[in-house]
Protein backbone atom coordinates (compact mmCIF):
# COMPACT_ATOMS: atom_id res chain seq x y z
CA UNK A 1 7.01 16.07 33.95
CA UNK A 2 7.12 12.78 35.99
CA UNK A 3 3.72 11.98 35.35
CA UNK A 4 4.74 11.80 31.72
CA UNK A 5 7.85 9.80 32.05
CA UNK A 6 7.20 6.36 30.70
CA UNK A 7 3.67 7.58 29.30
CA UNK A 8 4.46 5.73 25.69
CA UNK A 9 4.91 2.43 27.19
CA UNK A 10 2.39 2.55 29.98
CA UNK A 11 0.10 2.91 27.11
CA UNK A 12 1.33 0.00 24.97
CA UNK A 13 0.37 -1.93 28.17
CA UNK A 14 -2.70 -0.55 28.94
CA UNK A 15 -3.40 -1.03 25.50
CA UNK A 16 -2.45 -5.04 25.26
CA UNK A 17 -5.06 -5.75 27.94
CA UNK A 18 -8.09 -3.89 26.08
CA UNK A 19 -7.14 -4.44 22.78
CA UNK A 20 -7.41 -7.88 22.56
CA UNK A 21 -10.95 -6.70 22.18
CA UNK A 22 -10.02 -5.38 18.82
CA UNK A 23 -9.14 -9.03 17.62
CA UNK A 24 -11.56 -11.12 15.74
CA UNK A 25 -10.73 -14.84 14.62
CA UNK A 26 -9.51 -13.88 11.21
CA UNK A 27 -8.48 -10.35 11.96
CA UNK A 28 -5.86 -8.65 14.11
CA UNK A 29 -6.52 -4.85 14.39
CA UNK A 30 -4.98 -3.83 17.44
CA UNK A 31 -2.56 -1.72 15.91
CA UNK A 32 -4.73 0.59 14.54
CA UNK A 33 -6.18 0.77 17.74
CA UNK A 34 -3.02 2.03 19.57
CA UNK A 35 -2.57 4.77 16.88
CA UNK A 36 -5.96 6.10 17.27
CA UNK A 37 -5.76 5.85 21.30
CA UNK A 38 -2.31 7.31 21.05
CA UNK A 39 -3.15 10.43 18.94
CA UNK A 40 -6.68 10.75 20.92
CA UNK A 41 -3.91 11.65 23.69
CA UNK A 42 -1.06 13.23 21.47
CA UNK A 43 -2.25 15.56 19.39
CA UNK A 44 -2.91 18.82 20.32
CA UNK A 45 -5.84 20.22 17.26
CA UNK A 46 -7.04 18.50 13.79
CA UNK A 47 -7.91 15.17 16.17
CA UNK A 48 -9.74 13.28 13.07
CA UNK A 49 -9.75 9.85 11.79
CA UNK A 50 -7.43 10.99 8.94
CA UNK A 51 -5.00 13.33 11.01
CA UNK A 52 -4.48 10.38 13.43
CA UNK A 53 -3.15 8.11 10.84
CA UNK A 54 -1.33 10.17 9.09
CA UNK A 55 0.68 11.12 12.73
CA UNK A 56 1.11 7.07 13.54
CA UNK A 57 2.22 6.58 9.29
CA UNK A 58 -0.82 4.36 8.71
CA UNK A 59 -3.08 4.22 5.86
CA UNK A 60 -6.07 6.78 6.77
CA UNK A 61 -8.59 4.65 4.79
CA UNK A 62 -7.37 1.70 6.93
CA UNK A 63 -8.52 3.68 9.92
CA UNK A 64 -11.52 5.36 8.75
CA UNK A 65 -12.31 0.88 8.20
CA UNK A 66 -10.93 0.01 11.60
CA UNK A 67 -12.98 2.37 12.99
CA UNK A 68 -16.57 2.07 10.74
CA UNK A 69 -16.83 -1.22 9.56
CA UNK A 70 -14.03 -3.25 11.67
CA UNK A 71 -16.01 -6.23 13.26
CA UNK A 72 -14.38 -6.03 16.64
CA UNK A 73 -17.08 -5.63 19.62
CA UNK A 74 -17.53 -2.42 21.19
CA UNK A 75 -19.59 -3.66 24.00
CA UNK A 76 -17.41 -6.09 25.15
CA UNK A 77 -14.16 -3.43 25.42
CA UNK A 78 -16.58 -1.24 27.30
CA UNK A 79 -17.90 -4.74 29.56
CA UNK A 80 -13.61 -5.14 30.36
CA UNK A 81 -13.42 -1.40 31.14
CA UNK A 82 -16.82 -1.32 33.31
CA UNK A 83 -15.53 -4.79 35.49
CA UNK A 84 -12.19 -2.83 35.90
CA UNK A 85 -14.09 -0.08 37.75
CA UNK A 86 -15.87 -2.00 40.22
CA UNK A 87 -12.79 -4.22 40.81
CA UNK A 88 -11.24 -0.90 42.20
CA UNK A 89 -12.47 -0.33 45.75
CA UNK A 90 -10.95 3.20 46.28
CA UNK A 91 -13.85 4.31 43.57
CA UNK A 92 -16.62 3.02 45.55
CA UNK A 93 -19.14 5.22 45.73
CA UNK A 94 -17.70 7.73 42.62
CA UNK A 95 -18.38 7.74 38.85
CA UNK A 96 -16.62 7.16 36.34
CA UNK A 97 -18.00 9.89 32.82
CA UNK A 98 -16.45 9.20 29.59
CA UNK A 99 -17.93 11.99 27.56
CA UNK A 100 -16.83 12.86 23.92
CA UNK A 101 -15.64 15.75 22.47
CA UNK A 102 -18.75 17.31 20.22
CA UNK A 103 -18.62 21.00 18.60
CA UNK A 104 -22.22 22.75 17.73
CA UNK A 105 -22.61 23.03 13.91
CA UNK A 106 -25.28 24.75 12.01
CA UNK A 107 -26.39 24.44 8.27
CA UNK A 108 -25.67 21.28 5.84
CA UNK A 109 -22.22 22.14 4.47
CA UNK A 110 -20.20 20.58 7.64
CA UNK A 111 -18.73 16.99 7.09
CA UNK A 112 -19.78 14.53 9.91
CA UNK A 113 -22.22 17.01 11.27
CA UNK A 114 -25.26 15.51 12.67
CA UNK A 115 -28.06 14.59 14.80
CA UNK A 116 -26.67 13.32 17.40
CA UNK A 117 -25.72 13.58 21.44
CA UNK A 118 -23.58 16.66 22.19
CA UNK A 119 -22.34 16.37 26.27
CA UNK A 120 -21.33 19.83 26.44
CA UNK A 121 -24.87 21.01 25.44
CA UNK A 122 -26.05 17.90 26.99
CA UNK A 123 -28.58 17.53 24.21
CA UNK A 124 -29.06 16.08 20.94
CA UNK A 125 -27.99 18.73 18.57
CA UNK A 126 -26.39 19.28 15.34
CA UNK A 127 -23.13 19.18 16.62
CA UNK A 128 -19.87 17.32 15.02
CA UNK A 129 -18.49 14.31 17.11
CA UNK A 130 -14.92 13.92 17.78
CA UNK A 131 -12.90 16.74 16.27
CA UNK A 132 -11.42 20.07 17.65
């Protein structure tokens, strides 16, 4: 249980370093970000984009946005994370795998389901991205 004490705001802080990446010059999104990061984490089944919101009380098609069409930059959250790695010296020598969570699908009935890479196959496959 001590490695959960505190969790909630270690979070916050991890998240007000990376999600200034989630800012644009007319837009502040951040806060959508910590809901989605913070029921990626949270919740234990139904992880969608829709499930999420509804568990942090935001507007699900403001998420489904944030996360589709929001103009914030990708690469350069994943630049901050990768320059965060090498600053650590104790991982010298180790990886670091971020690998999402993908579920094999079959026929054309299955929302989300596509094309696309599944790491526990480790193939592209049908499979749906993201949900348990």
């Amino acid at each position: 249980m001590e490695a959960l004490a505190g969790l909630p705001g270690r979070l916050s802080m991890f998240w007000l370093e990376y999600g200034r990446s989630a800012r644009t010059r007319t837009r502040d999104t951040r806060a959508y970000g910590l809901v989605y990061l913070s029921g990626l984490l949270r919740m234990e089944a139904k992880r969608n984009i829709a499930q999420i919101a509804r568990s942090g009380t935001v507007s699900p098609q403001n998420m489904q946005h944030f996360m589709s069409q929001s103009p914030w930059s990708a690469d350069q959250m994943i630049a901050k994370m990768q320059m965060a790695v090498v600053e650590r010296p104790e991982l010298a020598g180790g990886m670091l795998i971020l690998d999402e969570s993908a579920d094999k699908k079959s026929g054309s009935k299955t929302v989300a389901a596509g094309r696309q890479h599944n790491g526990r196959q480790g193939k592209v496959d049908l499979c749906q991205v993201g949900n348990d």
